[in-house]
C-alpha atoms as a PDB file:
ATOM      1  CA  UNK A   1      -3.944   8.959   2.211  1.00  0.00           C
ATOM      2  CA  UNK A   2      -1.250  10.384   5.144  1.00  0.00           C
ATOM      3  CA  UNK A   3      -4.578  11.602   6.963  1.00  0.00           C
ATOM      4  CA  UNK A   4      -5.899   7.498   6.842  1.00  0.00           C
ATOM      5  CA  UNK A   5      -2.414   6.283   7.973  1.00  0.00           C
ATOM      6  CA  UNK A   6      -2.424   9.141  10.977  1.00  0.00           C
ATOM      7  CA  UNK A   7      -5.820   8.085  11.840  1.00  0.00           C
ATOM      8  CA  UNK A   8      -4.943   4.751  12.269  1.00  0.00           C
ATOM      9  CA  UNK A   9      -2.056   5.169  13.955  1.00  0.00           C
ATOM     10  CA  UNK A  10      -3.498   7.355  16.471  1.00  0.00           C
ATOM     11  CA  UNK A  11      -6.546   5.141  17.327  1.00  0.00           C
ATOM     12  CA  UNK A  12      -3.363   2.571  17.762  1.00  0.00           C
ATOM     13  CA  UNK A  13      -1.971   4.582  20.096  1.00  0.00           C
ATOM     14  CA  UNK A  14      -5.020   4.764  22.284  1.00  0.00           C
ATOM     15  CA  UNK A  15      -4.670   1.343  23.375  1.00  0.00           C
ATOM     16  CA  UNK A  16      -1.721  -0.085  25.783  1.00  0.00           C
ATOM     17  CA  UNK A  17       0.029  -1.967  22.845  1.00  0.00           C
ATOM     18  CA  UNK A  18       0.712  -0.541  19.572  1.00  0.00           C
ATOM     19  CA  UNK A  19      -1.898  -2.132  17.480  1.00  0.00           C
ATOM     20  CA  UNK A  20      -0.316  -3.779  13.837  1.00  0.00           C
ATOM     21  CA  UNK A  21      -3.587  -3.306  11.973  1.00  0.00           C
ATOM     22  CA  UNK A  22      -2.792  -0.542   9.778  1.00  0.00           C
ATOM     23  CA  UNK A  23       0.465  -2.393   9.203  1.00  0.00           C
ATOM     24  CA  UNK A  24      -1.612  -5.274   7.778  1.00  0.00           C
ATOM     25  CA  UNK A  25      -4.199  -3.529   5.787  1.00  0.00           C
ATOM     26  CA  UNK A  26      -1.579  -1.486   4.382  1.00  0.00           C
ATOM     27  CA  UNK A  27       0.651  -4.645   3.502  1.00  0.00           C
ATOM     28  CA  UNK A  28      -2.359  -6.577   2.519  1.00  0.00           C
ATOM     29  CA  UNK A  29      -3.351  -4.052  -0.136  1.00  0.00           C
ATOM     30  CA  UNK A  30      -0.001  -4.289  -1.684  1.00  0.00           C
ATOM     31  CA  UNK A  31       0.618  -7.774  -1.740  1.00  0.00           C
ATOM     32  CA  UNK A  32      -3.003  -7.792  -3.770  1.00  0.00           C
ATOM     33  CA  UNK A  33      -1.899  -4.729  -5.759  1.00  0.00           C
ATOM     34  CA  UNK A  34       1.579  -6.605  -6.502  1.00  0.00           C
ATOM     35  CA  UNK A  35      -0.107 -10.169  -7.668  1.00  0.00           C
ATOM     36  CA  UNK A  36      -2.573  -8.193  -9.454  1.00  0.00           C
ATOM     37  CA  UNK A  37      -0.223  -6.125 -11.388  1.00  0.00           C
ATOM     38  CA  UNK A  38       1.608  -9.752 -11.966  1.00  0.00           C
ATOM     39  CA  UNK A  39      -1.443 -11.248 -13.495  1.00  0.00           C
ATOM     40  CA  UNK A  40      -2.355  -7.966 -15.898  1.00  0.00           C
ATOM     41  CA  UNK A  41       1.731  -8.021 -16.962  1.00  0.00           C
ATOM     42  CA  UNK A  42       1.670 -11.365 -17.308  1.00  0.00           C
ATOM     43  CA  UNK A  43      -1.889 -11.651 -19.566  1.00  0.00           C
ATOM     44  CA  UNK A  44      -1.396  -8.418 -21.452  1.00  0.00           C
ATOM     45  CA  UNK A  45       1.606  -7.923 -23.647  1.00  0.00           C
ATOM     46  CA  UNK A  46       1.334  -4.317 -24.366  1.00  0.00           C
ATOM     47  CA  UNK A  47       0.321  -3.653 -20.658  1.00  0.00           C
ATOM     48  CA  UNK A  48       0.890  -0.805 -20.151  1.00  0.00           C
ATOM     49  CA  UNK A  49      -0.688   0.673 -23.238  1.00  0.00           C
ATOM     50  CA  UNK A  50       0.100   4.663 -22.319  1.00  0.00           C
ATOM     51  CA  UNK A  51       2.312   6.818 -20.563  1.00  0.00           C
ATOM     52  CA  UNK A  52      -0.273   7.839 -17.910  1.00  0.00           C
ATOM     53  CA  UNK A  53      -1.522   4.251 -17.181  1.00  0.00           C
ATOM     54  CA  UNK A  54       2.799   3.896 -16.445  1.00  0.00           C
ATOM     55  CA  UNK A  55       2.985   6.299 -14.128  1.00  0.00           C
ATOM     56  CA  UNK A  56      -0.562   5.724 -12.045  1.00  0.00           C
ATOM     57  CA  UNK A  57       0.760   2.278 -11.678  1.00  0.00           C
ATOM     58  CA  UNK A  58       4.222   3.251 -10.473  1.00  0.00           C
ATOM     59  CA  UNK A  59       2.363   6.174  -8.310  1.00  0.00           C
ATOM     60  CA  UNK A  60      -0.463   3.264  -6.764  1.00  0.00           C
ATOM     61  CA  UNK A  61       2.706   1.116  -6.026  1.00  0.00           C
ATOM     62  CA  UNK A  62       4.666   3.650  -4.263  1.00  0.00           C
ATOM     63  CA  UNK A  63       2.164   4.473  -2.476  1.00  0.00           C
ATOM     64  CA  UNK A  64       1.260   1.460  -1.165  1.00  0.00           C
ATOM     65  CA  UNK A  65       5.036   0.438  -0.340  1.00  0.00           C
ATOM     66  CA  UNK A  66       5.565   4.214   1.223  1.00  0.00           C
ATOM     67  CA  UNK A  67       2.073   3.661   4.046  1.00  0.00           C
ATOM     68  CA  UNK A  68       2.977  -0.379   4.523  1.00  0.00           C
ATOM     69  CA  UNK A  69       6.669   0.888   5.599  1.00  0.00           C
ATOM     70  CA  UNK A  70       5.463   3.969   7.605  1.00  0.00           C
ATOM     71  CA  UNK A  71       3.297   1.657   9.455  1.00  0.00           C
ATOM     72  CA  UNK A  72       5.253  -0.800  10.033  1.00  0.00           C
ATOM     73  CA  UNK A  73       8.136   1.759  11.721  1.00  0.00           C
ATOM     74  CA  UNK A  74       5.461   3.220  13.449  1.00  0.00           C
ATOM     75  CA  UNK A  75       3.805   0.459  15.366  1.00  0.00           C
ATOM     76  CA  UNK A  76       6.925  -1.444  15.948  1.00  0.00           C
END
């Protein structure tokens, strides 16, 4: 995942101006990870049904929040 985020960074880089794309992928994914953890929470009651299921969703989430701030410091 750090390797994807360098990547894109780096081809960024190339250019003149920092390019925001990985910035908006990155956001992007979690703002459609966030609403569709909303809509699961909100039609499942016993979401989430095990331990591991908890803590893949927290991991996905961090995740996601840890590359959309990285690239957002890095191509400001």
């Amino acid at each position: 995942m750090l390797h994807a985020i360098s990547a894109l960074v780096l081809a960024a880089e190339a250019g003149g101006e920092k390019s925001k794309t990985a910035f908006y992928i990155f956001g992007g994914a979690f703002v459609v990870w966030a609403l569709a953890l909303s809509v699961v929470g909100m039609t499942q009651a016993t979401f989430p049904t095990t331990a591991a299921i908890k803590r893949g969703t927290i991991l996905v989430g961090l995740v996601l929040m840890a590359a959309a701030m990285a690239t957002a410091v890095i191509t400001a």
